[in-house]
PDB file of N, CA and C in Angstrom:
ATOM      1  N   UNK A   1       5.844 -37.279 -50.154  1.00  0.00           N
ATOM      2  CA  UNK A   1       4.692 -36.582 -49.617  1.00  0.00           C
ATOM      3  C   UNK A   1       4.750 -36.697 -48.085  1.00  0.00           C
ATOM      4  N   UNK A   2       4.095 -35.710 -47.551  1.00  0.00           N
ATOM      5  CA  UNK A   2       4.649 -35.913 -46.212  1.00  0.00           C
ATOM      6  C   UNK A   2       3.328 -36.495 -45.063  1.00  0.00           C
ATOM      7  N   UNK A   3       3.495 -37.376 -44.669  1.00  0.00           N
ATOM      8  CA  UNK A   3       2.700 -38.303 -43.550  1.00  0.00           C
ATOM      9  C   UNK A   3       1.266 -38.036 -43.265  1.00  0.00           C
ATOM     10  N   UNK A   4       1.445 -36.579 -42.895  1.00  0.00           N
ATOM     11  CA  UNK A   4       0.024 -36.056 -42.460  1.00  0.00           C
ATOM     12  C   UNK A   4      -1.052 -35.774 -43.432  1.00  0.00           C
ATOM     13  N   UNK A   5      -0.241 -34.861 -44.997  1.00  0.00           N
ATOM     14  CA  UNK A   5      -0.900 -34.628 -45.784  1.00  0.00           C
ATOM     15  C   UNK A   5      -1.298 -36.342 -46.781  1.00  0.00           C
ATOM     16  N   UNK A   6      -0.598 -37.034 -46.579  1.00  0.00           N
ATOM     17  CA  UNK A   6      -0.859 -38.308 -47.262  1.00  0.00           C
ATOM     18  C   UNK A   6      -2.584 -38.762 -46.342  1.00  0.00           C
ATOM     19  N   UNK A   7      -2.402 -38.812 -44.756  1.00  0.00           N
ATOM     20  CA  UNK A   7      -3.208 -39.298 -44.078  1.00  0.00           C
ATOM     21  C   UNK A   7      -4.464 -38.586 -44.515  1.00  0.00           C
ATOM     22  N   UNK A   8      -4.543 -37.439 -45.257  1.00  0.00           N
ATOM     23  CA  UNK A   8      -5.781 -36.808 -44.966  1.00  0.00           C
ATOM     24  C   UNK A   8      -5.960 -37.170 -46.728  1.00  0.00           C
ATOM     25  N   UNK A   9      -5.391 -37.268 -47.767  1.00  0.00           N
ATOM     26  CA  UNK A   9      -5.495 -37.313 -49.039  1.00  0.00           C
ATOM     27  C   UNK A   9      -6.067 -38.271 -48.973  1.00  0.00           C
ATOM     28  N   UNK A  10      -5.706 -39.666 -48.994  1.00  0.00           N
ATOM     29  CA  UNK A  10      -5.626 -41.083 -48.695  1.00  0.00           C
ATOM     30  C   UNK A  10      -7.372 -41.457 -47.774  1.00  0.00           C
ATOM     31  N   UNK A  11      -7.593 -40.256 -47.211  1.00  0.00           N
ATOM     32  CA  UNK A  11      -8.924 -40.105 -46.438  1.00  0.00           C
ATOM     33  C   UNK A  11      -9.433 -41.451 -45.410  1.00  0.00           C
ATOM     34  N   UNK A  12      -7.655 -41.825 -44.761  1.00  0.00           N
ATOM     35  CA  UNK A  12      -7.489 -42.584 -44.208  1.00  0.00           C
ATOM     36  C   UNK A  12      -8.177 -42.096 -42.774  1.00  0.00           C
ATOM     37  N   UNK A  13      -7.050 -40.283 -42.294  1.00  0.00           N
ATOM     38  CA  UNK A  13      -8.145 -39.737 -41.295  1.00  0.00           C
ATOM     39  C   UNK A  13      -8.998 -38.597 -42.209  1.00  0.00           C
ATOM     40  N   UNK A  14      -9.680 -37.799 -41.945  1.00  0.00           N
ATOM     41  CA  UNK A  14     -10.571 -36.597 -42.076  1.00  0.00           C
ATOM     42  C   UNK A  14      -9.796 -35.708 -42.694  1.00  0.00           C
ATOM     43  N   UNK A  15      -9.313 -34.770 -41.423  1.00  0.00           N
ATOM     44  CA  UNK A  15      -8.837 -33.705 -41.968  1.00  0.00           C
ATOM     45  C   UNK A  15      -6.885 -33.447 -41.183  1.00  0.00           C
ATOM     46  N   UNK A  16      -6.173 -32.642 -41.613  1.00  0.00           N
ATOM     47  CA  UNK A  16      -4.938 -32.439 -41.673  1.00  0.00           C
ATOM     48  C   UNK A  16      -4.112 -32.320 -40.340  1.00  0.00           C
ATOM     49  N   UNK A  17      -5.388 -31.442 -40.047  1.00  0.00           N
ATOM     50  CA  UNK A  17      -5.040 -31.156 -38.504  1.00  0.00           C
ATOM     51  C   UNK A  17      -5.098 -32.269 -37.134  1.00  0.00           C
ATOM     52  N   UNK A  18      -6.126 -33.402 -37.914  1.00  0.00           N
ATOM     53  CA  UNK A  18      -6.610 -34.381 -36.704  1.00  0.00           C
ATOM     54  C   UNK A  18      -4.712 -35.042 -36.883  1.00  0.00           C
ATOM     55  N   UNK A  19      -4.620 -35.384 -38.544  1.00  0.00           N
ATOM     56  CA  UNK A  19      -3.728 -35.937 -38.651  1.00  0.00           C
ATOM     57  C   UNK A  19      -2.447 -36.074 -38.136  1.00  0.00           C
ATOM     58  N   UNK A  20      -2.374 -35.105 -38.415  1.00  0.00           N
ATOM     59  CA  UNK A  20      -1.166 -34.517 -36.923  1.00  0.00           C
ATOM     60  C   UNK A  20      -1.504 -34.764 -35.423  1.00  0.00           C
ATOM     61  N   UNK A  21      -2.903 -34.330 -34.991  1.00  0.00           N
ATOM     62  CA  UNK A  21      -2.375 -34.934 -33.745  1.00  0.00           C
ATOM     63  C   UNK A  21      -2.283 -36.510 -33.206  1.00  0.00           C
ATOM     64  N   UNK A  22      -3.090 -36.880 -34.309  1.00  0.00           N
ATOM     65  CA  UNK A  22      -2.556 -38.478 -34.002  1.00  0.00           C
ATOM     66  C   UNK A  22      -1.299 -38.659 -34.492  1.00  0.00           C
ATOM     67  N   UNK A  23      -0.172 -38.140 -35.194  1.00  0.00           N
ATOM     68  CA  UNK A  23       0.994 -38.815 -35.103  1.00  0.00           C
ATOM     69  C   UNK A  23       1.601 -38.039 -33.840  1.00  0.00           C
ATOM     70  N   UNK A  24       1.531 -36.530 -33.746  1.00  0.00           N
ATOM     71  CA  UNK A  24       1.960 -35.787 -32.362  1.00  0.00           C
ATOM     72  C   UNK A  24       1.827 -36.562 -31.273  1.00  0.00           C
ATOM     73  N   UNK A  25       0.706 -37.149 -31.233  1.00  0.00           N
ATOM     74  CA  UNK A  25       0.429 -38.087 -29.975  1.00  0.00           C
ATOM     75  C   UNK A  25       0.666 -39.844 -29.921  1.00  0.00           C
ATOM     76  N   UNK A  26       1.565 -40.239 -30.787  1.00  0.00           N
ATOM     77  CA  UNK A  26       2.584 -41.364 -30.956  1.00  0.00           C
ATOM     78  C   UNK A  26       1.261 -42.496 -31.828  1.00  0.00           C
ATOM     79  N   UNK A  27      -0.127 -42.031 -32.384  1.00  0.00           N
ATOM     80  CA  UNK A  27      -1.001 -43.136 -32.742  1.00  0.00           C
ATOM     81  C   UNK A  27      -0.928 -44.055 -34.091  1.00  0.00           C
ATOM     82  N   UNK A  28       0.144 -43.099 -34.535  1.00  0.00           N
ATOM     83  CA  UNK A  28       0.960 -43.679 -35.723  1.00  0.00           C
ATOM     84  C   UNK A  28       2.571 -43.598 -35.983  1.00  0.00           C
ATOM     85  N   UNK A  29       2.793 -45.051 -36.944  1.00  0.00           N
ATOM     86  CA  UNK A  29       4.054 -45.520 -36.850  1.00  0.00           C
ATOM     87  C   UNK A  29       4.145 -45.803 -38.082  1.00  0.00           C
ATOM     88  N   UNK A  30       5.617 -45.318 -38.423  1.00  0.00           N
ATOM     89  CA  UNK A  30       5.710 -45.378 -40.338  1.00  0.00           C
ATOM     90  C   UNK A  30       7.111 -46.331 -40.292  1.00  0.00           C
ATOM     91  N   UNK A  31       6.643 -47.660 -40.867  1.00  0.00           N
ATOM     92  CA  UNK A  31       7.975 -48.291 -40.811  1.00  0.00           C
ATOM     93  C   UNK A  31       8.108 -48.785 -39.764  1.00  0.00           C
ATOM     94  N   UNK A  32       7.756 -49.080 -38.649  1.00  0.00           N
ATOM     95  CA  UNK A  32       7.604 -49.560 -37.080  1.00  0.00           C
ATOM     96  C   UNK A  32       8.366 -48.340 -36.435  1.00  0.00           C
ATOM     97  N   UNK A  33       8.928 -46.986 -36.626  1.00  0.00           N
ATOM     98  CA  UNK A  33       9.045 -46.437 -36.288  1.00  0.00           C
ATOM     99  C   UNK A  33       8.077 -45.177 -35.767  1.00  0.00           C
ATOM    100  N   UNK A  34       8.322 -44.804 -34.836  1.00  0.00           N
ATOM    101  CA  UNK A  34       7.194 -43.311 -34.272  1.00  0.00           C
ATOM    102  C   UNK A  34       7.411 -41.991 -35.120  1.00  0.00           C
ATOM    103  N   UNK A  35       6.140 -41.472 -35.785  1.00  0.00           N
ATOM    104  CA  UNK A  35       6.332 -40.973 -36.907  1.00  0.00           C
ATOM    105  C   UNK A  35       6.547 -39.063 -36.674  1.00  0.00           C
ATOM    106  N   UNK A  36       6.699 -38.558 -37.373  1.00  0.00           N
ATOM    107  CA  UNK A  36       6.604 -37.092 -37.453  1.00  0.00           C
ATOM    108  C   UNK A  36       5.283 -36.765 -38.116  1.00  0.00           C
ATOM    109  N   UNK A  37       4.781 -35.597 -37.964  1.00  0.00           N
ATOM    110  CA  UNK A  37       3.935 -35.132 -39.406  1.00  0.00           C
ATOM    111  C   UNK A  37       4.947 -35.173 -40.248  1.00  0.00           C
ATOM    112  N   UNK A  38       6.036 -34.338 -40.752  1.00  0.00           N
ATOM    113  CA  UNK A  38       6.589 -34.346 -41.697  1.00  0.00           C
ATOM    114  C   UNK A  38       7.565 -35.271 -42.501  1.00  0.00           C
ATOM    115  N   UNK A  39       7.592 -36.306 -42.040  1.00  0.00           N
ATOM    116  CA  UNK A  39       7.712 -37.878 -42.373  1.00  0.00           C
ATOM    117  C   UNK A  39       7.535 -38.286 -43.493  1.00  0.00           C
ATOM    118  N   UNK A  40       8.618 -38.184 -44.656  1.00  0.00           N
ATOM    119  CA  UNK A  40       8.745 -38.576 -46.299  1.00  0.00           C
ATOM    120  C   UNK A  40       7.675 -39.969 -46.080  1.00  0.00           C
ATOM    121  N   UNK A  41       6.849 -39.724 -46.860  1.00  0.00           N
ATOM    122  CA  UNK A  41       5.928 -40.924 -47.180  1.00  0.00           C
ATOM    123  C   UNK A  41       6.205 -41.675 -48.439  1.00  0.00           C
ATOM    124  N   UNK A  42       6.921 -42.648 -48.911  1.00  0.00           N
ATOM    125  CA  UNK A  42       7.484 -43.323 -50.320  1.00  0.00           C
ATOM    126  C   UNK A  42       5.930 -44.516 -50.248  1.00  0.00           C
ATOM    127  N   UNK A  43       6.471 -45.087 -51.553  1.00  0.00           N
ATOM    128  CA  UNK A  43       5.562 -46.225 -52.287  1.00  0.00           C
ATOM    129  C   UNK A  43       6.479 -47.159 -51.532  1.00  0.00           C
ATOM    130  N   UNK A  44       5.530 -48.390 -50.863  1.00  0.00           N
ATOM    131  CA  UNK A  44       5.986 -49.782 -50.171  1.00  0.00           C
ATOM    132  C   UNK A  44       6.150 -49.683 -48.365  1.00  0.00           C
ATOM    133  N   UNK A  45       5.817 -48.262 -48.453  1.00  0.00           N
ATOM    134  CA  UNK A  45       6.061 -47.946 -47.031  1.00  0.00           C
ATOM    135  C   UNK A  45       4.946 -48.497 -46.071  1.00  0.00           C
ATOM    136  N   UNK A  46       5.014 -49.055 -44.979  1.00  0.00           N
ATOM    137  CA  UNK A  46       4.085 -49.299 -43.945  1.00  0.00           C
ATOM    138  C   UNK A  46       3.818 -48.433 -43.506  1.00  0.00           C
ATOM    139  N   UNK A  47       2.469 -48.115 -42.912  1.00  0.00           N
ATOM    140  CA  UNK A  47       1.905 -47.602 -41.753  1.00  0.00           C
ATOM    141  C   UNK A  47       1.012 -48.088 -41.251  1.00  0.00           C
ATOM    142  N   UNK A  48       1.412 -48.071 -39.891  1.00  0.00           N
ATOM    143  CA  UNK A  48       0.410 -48.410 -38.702  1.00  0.00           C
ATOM    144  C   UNK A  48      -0.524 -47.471 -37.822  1.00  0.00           C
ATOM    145  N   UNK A  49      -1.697 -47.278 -37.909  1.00  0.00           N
ATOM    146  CA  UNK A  49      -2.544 -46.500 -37.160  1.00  0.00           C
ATOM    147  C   UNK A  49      -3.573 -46.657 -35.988  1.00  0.00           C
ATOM    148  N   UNK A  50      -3.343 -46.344 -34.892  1.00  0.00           N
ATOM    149  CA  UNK A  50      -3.707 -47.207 -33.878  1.00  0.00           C
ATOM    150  C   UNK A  50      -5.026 -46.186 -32.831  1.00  0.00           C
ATOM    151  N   UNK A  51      -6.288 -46.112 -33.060  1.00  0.00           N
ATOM    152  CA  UNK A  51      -7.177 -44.975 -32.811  1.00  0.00           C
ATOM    153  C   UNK A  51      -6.796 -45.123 -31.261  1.00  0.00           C
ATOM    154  N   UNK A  52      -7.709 -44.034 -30.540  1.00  0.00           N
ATOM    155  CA  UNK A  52      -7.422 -44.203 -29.297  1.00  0.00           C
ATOM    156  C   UNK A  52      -8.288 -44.823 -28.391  1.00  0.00           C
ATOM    157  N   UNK A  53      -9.067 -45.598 -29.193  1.00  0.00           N
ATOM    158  CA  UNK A  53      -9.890 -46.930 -28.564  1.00  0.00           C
ATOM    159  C   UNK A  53      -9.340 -48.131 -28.737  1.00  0.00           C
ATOM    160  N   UNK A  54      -7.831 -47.999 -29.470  1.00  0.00           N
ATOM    161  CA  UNK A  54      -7.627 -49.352 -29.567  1.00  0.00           C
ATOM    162  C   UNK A  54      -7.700 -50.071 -30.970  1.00  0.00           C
ATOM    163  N   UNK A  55      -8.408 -49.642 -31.712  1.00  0.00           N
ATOM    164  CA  UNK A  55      -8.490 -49.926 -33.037  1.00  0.00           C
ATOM    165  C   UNK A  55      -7.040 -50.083 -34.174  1.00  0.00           C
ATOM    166  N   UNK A  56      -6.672 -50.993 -34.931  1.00  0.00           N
ATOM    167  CA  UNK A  56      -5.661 -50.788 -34.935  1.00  0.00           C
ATOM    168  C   UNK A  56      -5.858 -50.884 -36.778  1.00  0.00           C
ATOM    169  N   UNK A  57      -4.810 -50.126 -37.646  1.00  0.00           N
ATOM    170  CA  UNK A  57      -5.306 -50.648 -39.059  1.00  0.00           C
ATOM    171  C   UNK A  57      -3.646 -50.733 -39.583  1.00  0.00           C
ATOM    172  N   UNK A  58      -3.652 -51.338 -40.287  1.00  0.00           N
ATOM    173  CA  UNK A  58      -1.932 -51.707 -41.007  1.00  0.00           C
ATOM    174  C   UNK A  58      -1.793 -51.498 -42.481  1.00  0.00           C
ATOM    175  N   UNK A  59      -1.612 -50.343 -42.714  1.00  0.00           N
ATOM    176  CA  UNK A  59      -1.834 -50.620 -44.806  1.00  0.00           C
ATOM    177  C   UNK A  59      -0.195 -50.580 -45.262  1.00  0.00           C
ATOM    178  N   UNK A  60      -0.280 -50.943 -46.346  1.00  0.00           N
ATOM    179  CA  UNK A  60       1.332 -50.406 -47.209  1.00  0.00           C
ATOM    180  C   UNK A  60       0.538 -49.533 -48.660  1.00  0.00           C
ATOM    181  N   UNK A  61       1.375 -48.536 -48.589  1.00  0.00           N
ATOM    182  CA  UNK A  61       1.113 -47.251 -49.497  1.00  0.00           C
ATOM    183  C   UNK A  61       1.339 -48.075 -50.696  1.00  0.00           C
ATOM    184  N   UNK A  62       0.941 -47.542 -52.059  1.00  0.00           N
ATOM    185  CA  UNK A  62       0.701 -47.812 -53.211  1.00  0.00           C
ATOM    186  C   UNK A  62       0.935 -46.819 -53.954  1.00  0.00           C
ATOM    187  N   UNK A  63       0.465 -45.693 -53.913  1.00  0.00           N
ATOM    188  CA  UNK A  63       0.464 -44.751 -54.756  1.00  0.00           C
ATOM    189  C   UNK A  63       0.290 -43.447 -53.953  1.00  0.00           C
ATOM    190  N   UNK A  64       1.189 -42.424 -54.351  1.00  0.00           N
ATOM    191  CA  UNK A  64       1.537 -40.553 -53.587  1.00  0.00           C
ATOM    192  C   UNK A  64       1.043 -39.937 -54.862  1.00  0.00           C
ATOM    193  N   UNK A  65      -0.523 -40.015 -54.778  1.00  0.00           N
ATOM    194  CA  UNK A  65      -1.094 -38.660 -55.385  1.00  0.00           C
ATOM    195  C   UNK A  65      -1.684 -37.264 -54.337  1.00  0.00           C
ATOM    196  N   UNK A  66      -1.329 -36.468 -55.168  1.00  0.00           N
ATOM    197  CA  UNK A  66      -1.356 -35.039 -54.244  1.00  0.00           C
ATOM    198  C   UNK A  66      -3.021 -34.859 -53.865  1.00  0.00           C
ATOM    199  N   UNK A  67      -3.668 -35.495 -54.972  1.00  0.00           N
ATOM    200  CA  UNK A  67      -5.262 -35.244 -54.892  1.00  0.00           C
ATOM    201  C   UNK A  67      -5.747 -36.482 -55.981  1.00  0.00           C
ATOM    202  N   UNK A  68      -6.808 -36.808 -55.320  1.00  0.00           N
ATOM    203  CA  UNK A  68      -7.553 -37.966 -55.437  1.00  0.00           C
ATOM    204  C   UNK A  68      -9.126 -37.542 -55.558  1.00  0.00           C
ATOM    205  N   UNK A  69     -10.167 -38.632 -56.942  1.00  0.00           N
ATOM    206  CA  UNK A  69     -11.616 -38.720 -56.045  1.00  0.00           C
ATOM    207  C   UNK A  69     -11.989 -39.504 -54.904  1.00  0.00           C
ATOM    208  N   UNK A  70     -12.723 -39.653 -54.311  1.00  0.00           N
ATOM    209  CA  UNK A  70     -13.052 -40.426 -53.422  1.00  0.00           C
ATOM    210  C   UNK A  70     -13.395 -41.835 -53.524  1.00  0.00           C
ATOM    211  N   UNK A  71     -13.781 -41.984 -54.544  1.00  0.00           N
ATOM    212  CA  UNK A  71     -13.970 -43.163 -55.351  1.00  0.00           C
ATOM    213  C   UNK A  71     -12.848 -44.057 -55.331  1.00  0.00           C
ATOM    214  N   UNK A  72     -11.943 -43.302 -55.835  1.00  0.00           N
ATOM    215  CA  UNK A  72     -10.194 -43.740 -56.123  1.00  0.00           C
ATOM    216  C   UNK A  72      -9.272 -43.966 -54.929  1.00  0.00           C
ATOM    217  N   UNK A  73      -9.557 -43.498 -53.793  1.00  0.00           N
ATOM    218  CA  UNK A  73      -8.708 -43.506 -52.582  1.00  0.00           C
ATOM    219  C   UNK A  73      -7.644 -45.023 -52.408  1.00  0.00           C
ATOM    220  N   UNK A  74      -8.984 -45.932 -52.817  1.00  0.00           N
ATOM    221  CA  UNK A  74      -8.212 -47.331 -52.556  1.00  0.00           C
ATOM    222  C   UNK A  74      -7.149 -48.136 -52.832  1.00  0.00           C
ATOM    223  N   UNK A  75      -6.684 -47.370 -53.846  1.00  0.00           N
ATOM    224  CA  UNK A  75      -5.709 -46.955 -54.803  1.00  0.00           C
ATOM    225  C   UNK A  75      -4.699 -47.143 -54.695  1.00  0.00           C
ATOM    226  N   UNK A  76      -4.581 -46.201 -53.636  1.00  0.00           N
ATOM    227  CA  UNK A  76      -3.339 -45.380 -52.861  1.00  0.00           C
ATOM    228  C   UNK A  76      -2.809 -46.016 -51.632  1.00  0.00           C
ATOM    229  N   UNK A  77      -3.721 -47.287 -51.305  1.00  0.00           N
ATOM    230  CA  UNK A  77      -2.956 -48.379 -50.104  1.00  0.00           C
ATOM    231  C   UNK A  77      -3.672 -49.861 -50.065  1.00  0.00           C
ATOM    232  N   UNK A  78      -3.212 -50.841 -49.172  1.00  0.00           N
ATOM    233  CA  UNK A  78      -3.187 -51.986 -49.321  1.00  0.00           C
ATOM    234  C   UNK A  78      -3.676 -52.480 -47.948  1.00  0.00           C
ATOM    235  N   UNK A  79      -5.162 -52.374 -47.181  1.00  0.00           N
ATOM    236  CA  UNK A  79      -4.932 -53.175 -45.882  1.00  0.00           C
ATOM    237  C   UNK A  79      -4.375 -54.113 -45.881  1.00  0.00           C
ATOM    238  N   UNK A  80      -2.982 -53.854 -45.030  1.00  0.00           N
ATOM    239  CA  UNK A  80      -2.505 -55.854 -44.371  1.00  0.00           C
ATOM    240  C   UNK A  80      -3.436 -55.972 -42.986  1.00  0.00           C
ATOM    241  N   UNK A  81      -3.218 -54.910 -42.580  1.00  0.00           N
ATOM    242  CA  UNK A  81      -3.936 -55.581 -41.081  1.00  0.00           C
ATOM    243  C   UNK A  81      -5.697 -54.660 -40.398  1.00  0.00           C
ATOM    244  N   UNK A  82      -6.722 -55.007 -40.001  1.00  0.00           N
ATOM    245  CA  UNK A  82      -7.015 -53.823 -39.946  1.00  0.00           C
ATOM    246  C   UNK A  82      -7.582 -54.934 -38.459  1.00  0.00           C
ATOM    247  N   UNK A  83      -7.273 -54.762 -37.071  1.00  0.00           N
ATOM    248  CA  UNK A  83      -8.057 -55.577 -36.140  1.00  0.00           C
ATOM    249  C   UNK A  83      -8.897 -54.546 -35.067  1.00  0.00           C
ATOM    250  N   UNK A  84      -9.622 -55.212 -34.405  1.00  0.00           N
ATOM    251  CA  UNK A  84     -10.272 -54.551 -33.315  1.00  0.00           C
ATOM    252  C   UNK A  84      -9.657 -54.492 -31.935  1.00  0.00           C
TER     253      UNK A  84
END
């Protein structure tokens, strides 16, 4: 699944488009690497998301469903890190 559409499924960010520009604009890192939108998203994978206040959150993926309830999101990742 690919990075951006995971970020917005996952309802980690909002919507698809923000998603992208926070990786366009380097605020996320898949794997400690600087990510693409279109960035194969696998199960065990890290990501790091870093707002632009500074906020920083660290999950590892769990589960690539295409669509989710909202209820269920939590599902789909693992905070390791989430700091201020």
């Amino acid at each position: 699944m690919r990075l951006d559409k995971y970020l917005k499924v996952s309802r980690l960010i909002k919507r698809r488009e923000l998603a992208k520009e926070f990786i366009q604009k380097g605020y996320v890192f898949l794997n400690d690497n600087k990510a693409k939108p279109a960035s194969e998203v696998k199960i065990n994978d890290i990501i790091k998301i870093t707002s632009p206040m500074g906020k920083v959150f660290v999950i590892k993926v769990k589960d690539l469903k295409p669509y989710i309830k909202a209820s269920d999101v939590e599902s789909m990742y693992e905070v390791i890190d989430g700091t201020n």
